[in-house]
Protein backbone atom coordinates (compact mmCIF):
# COMPACT_ATOMS: atom_id res chain seq x y z
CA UNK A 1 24.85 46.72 -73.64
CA UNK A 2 23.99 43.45 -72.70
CA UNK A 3 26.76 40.69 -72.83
CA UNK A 4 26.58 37.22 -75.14
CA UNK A 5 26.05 34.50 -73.30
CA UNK A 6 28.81 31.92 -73.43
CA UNK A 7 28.81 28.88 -75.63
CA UNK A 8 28.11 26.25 -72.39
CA UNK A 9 25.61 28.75 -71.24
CA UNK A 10 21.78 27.81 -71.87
CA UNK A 11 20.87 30.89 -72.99
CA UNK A 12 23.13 30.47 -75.78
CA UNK A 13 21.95 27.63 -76.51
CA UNK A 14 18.44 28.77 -76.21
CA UNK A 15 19.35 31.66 -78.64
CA UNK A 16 20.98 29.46 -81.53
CA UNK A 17 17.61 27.27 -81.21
CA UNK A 18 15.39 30.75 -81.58
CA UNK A 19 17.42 31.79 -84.32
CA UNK A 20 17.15 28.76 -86.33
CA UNK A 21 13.42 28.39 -86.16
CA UNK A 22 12.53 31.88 -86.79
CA UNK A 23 11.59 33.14 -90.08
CA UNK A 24 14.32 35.37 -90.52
CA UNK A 25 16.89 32.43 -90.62
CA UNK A 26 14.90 30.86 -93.63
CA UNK A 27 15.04 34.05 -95.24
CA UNK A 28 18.57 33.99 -96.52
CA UNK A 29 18.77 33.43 -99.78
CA UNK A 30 21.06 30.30 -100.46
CA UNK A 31 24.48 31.08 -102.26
CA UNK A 32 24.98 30.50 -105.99
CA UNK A 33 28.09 28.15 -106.70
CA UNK A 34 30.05 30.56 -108.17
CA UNK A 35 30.06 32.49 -104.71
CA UNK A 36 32.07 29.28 -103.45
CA UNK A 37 36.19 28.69 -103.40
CA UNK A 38 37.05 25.81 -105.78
CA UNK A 39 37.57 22.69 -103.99
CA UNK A 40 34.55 23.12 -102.20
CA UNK A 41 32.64 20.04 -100.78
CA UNK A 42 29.00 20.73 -99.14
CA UNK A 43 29.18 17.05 -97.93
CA UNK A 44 32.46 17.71 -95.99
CA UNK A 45 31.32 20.94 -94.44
CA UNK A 46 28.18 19.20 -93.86
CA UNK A 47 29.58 16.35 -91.87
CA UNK A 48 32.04 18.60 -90.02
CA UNK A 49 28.80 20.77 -88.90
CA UNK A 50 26.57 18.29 -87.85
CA UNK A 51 29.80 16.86 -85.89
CA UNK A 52 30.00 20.01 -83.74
CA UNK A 53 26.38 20.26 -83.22
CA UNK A 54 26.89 16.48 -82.42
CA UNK A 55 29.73 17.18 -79.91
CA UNK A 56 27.99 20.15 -78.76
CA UNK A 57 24.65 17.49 -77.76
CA UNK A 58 27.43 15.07 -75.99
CA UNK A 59 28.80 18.20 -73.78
CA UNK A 60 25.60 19.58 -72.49
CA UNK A 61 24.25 15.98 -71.88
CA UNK A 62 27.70 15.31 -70.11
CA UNK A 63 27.39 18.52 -67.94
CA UNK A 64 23.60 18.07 -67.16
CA UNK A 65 24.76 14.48 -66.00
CA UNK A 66 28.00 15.65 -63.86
CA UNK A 67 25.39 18.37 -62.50
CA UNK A 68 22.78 15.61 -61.43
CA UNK A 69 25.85 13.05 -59.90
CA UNK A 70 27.21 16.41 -57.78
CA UNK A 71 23.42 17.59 -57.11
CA UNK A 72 23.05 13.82 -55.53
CA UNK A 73 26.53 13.91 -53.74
CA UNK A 74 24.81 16.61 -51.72
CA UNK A 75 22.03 15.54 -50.80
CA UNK A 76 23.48 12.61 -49.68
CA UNK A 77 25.35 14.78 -47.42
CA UNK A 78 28.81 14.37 -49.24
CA UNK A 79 30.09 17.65 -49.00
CA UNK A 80 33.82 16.71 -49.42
CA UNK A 81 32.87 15.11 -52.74
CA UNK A 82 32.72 16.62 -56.19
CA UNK A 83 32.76 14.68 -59.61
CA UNK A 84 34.02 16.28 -62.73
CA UNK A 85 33.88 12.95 -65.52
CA UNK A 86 31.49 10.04 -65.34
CA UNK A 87 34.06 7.35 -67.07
CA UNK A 88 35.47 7.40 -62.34
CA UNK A 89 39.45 7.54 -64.04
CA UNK A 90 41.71 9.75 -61.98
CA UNK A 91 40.76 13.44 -63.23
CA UNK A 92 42.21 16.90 -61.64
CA UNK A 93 38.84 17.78 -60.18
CA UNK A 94 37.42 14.62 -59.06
CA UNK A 95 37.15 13.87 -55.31
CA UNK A 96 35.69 11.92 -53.30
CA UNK A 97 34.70 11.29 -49.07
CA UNK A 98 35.03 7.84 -48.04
């Protein structure tokens, strides 16, 4: 059995994209209000959705960038240096080589 790929992984990313634009995504049948607790607000769970996707956007952008800013550490032949935040504030698993 093959193993889900984890949330940070591209696969998974890949996967949620693929799932979305297929056919079969489009073919569930939207809920009739009745099926839905009282107190209910589409609008909120709207806005809390599109904030995860939204967060979601901000971390891989964030990782591609710490990837690039380590990928150009090395190759400038910085091997003692490794950057984990781009904001350069004292962080756990930044360091640097003078």
């Amino acid at each position: 059995m093959e193993r889900l790929p984890e949330k940070n992984d591209l696969r998974y990313k890949y996967s949620l994209r693929k799932l979305f634009d297929s056919d079969l995504f489009h073919q569930i049948p939207d809920p009739e209000i009745e099926d839905f607790p009282s107190g209910f607000s589409e609008a909120e769970v709207r806005e809390r959705a599109e904030m995860i996707l939204l967060n979601d956007k901000i971390n891989y952008s964030l990782n591609a960038f710490y990837k690039l800013m380590n990928d150009t550490a090395g190759a400038l032949c910085l091997k003692r240096s490794h950057f984990a935040v781009a904001h350069g504030m004292v962080h756990y698993e930044n360091y640097s080589s003078a």
